[in-house]
N, C-alpha and C. Protein backbone atom coordinates (compact mmCIF):
# COMPACT_ATOMS: atom_id res chain seq x y z
N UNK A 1 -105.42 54.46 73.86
CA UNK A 1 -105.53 55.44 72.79
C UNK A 1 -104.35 56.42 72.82
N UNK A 2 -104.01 57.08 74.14
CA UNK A 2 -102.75 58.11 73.82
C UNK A 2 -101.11 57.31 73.78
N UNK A 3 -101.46 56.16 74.21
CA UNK A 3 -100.29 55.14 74.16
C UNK A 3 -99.96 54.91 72.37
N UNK A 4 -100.76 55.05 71.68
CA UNK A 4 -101.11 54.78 70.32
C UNK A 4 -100.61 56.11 69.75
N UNK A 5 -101.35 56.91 69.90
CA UNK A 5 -100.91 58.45 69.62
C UNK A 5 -99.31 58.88 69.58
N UNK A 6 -99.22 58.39 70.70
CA UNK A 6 -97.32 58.96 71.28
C UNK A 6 -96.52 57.88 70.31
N UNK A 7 -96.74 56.51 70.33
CA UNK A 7 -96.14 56.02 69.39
C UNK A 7 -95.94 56.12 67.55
N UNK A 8 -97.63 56.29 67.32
CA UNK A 8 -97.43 57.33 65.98
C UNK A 8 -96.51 58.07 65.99
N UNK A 9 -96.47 59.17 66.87
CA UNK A 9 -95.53 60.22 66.76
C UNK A 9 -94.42 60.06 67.16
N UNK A 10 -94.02 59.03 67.69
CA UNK A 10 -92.42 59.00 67.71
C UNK A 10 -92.03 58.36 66.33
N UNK A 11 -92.91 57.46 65.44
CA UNK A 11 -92.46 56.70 64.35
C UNK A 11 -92.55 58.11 63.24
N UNK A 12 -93.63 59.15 63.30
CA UNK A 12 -93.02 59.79 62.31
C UNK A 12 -92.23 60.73 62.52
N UNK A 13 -91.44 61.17 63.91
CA UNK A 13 -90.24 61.88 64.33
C UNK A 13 -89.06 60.76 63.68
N UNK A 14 -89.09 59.90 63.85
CA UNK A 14 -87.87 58.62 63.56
C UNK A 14 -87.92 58.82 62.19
N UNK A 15 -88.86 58.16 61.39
CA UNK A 15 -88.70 58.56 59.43
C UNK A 15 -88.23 59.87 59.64
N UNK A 16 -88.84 61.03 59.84
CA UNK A 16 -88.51 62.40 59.44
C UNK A 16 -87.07 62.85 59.60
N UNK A 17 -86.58 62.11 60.65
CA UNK A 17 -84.91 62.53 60.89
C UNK A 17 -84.25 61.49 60.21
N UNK A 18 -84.90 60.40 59.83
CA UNK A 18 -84.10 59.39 59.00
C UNK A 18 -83.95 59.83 57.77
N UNK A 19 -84.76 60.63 57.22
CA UNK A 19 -85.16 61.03 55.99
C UNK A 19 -84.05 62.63 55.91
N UNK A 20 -84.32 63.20 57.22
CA UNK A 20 -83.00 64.37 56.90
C UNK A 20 -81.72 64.28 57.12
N UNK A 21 -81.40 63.37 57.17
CA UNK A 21 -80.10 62.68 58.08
C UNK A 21 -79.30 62.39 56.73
N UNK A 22 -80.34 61.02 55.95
CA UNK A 22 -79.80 60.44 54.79
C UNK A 22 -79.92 61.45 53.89
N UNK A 23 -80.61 62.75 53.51
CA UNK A 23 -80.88 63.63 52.40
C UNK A 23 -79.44 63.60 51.96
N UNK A 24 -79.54 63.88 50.49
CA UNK A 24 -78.57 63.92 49.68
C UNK A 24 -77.65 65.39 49.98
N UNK A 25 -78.57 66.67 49.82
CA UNK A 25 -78.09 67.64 50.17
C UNK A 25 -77.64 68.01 51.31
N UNK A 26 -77.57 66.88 52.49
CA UNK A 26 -77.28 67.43 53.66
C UNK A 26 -75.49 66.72 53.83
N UNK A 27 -75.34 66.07 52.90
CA UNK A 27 -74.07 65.23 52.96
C UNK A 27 -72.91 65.98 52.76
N UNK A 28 -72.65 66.84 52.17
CA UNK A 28 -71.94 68.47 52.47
C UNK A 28 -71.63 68.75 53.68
N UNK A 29 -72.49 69.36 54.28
CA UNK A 29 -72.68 69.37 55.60
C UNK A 29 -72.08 68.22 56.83
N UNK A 30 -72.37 67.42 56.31
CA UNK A 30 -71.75 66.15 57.62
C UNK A 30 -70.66 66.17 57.17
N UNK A 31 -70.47 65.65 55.75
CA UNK A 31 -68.86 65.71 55.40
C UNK A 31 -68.01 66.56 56.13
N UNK A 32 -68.00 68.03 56.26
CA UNK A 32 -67.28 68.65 56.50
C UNK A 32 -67.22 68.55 58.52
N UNK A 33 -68.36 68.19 59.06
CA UNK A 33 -68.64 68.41 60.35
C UNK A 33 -68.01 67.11 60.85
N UNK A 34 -67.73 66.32 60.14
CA UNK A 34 -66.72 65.15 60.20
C UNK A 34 -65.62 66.12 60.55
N UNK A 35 -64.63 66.20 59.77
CA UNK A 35 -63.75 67.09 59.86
C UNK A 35 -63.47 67.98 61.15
N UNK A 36 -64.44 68.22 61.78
CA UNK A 36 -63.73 69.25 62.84
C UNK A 36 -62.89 68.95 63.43
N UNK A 37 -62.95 67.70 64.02
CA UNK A 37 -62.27 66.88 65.25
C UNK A 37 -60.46 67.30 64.62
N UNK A 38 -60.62 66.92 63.43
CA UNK A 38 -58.79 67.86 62.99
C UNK A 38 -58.41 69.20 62.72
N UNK A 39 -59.78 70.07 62.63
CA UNK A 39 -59.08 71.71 62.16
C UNK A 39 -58.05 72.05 62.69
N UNK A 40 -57.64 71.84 63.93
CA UNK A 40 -56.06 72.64 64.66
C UNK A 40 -54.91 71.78 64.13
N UNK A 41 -55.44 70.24 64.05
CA UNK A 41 -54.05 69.71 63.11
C UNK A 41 -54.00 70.24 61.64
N UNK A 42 -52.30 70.33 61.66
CA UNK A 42 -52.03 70.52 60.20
C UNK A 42 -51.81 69.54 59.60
N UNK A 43 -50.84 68.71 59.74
CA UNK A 43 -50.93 67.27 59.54
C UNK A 43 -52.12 66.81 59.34
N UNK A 44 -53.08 66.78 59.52
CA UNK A 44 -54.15 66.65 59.31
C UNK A 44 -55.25 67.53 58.32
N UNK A 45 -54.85 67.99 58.20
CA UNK A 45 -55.55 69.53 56.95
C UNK A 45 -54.15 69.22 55.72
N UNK A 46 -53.39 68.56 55.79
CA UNK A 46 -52.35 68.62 54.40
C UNK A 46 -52.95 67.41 53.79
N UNK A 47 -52.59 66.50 54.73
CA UNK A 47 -53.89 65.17 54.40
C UNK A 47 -55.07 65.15 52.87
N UNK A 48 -55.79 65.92 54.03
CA UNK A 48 -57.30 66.21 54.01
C UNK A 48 -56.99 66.85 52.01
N UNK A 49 -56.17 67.45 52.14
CA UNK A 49 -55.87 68.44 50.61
C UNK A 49 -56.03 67.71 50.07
N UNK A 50 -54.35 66.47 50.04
CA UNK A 50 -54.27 65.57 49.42
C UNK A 50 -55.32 64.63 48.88
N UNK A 51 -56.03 64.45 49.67
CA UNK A 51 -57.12 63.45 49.59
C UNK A 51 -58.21 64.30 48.53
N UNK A 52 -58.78 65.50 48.80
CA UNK A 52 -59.40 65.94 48.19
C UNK A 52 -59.13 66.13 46.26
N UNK A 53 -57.35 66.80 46.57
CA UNK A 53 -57.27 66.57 45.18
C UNK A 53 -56.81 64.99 44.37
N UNK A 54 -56.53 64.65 45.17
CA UNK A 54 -56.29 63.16 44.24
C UNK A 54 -58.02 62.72 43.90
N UNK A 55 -58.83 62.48 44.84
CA UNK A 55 -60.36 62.56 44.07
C UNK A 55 -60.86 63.65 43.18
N UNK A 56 -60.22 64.67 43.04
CA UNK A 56 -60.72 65.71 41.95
C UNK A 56 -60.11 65.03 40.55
N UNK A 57 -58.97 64.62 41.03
CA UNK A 57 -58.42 64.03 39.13
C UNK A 57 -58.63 63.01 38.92
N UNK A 58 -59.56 62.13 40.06
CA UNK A 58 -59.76 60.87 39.85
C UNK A 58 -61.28 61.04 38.82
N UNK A 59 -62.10 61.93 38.79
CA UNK A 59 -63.43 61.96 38.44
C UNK A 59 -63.66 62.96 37.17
């Protein structure tokens, strides 16, 4: 019975973070937390511009 229990509850800990992970509104967020690993490069932040505005005039 608590073998049963604990597994319930790990399956709805697993959906629940699957579910906030994939949320639409949280993709902002990762997007940018992607990004850290380059903030001190510049080379890497001129990039990053580039990229951003060539998808702004693409849409």
């Amino acid at each position: 019975m608590i073998r049963g229990l604990g597994t319930a509850l790990v399956l709805v800990a697993f959906v629940g973070l699957a579910l906030w992970v994939f949320s639409p509104r949280r993709k902002k967020d990762f997007d940018e937390a992607t990004q850290l690993p380059f903030a001190d490069d510049p080379e890497a932040i001129r990039h990053l511009e580039q990229a951003r505005a060539s998808g702004s005039k693409q849409q």
